[in-house]
Protein backbone atom coordinates (compact mmCIF):
# COMPACT_ATOMS: atom_id res chain seq x y z
CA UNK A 1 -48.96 -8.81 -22.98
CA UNK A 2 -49.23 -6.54 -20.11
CA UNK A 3 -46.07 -4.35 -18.40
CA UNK A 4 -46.23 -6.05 -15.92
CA UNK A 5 -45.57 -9.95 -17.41
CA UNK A 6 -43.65 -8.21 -20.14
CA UNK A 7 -41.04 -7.83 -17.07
CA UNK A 8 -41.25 -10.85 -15.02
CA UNK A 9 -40.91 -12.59 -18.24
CA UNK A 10 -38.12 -10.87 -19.06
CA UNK A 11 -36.51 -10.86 -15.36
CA UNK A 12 -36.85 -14.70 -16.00
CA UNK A 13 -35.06 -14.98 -19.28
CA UNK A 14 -32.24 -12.80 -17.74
CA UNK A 15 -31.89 -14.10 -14.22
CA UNK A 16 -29.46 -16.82 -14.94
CA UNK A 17 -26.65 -14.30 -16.64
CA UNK A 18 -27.64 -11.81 -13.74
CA UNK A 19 -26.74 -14.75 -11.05
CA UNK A 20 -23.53 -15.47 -12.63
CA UNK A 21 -22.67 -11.69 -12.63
CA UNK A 22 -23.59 -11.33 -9.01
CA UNK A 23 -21.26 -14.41 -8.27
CA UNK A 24 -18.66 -12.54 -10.19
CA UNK A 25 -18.79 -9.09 -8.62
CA UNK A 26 -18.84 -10.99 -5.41
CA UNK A 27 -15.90 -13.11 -6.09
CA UNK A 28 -13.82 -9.78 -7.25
CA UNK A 29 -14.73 -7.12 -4.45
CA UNK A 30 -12.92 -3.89 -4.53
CA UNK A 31 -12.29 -1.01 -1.71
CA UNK A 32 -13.60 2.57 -1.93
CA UNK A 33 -11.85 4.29 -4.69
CA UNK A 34 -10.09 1.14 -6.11
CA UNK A 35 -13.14 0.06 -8.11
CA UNK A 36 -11.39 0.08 -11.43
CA UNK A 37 -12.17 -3.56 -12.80
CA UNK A 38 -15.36 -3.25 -10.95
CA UNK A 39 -16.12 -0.04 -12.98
CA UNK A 40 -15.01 -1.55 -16.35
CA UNK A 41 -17.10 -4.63 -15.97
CA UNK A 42 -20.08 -2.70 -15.28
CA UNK A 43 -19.25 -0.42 -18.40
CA UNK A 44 -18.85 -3.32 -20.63
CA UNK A 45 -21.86 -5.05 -19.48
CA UNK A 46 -23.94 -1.79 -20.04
CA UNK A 47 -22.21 -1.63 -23.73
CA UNK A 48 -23.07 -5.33 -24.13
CA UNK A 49 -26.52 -4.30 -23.26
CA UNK A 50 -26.49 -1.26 -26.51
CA UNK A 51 -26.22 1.34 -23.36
CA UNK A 52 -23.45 4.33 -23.63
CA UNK A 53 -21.77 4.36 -20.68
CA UNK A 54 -19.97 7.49 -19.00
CA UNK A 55 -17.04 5.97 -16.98
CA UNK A 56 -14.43 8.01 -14.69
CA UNK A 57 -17.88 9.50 -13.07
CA UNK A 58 -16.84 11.12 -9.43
CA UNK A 59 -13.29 8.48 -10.01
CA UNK A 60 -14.58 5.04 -10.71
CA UNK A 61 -18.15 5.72 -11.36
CA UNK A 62 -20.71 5.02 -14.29
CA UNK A 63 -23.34 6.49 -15.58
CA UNK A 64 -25.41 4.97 -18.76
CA UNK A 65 -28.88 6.54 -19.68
CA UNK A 66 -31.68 4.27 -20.75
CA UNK A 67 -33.97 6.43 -23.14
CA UNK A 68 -37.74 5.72 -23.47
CA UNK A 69 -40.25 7.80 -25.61
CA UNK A 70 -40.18 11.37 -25.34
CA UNK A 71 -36.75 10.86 -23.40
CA UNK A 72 -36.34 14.41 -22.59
CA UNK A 73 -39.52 14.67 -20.43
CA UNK A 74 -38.30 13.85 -17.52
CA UNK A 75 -35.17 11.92 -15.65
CA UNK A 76 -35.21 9.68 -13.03
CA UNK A 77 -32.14 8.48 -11.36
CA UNK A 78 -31.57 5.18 -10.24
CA UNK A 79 -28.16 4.75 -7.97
CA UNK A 80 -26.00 1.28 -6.82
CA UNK A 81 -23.23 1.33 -4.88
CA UNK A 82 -20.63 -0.81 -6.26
CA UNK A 83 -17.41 -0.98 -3.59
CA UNK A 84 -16.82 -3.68 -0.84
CA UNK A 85 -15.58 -3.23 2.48
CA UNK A 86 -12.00 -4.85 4.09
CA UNK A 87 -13.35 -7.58 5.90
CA UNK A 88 -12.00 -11.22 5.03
CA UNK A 89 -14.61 -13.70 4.27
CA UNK A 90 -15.47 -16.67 6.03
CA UNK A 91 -18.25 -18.23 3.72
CA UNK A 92 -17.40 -21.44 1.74
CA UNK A 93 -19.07 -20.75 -1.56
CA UNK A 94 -18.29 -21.49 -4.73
CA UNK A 95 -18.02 -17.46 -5.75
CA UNK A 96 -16.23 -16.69 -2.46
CA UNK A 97 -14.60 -13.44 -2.79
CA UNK A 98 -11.01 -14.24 -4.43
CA UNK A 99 -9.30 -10.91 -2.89
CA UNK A 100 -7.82 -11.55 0.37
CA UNK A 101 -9.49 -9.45 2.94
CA UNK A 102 -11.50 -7.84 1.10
CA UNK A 103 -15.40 -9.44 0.42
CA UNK A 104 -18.97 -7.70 -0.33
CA UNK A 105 -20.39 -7.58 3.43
CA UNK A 106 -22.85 -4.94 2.47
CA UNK A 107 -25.00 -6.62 -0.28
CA UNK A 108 -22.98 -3.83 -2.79
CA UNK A 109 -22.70 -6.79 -5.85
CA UNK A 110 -26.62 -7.22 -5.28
CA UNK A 111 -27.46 -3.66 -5.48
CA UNK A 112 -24.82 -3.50 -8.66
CA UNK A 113 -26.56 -6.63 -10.68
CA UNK A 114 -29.40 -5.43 -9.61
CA UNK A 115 -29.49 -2.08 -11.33
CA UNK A 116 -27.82 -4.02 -14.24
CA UNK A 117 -30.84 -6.04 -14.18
CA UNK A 118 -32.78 -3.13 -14.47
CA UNK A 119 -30.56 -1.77 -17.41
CA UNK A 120 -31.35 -4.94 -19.42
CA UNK A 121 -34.89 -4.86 -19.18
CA UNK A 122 -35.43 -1.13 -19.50
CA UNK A 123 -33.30 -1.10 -22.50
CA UNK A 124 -35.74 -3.99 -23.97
CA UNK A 125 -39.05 -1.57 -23.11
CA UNK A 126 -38.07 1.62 -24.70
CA UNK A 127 -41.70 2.33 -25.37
CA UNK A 128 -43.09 1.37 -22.15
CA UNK A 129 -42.19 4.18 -20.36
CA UNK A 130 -42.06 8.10 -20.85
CA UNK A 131 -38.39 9.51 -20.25
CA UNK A 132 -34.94 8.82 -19.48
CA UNK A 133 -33.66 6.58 -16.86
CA UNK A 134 -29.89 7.75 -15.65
CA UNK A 135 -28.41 4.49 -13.83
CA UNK A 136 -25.71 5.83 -11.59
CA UNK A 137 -23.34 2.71 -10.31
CA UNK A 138 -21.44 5.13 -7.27
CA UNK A 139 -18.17 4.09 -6.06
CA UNK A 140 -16.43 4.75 -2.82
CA UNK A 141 -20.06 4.93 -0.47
CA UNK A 142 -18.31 2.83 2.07
């Protein structure tokens, strides 16, 4: 099978667990440098996922490296920010954000799934690319 299917076949088989852990990251938002649980789900979804993960990175931040052949090579670095801002939200969803006045405005928990996404499937294709891949989840950006 081609790269390229390889992915979208795996992006399928993943996508319901990474919509439930959107819905959670957006249901437990966190402020610039208070991203503690944030940071800890993130490492033990990484760890889940047979990544390392470096955690207390620049405060709250994590860093996991996804190794492929001939992983030193060259690095690439692939960055989500991961805090929310203090706005209260007015949405009626079902993975509303449970912290009064506080919500993901920014699309933060999409950029974080999304490089967990990216984790998951990397970590499934370590021959399918020449390198390392250094996922950086960044806290405080707000």
């Amino acid at each position: 099978m081609a790269l390229q299917e390889q992915i979208k076949s795996l992006a399928s088989q993943f996508a319901d667990d990474l919509i439930h852990i959107r819905r959670y990251l957006h249901q437990h938002p966190e402020l610039s440098y208070h991203e503690y649980e944030t940071a800890k789900f993130i490492a033990k979804t990484l760890t889940d996922y047979g990544l390392s993960p470096e955690t207390g990175i620049a405060g709250n931040g994590v860093v996991a490296l996804v190794e492929g052949k001939n992983p030193q090579s060259k690095t690439i670095a692939l960055r989500a920010d991961m805090d929310a801002l203090p706005i209260t939200e007015a949405n009626e969803v079902v993975y509303k954000s449970q912290n009064q006045g506080v919500m993901h405005a920014c699309w933060h928990d999409v950029h974080t799934t999304s490089l967990l996404g990216v984790a998951r499937i990397l970590q499934q294709l370590p021959n399918e690319f020449e390198g390392t891949v250094k996922l950086i989840f960044q806290p405080a950006e707000e």
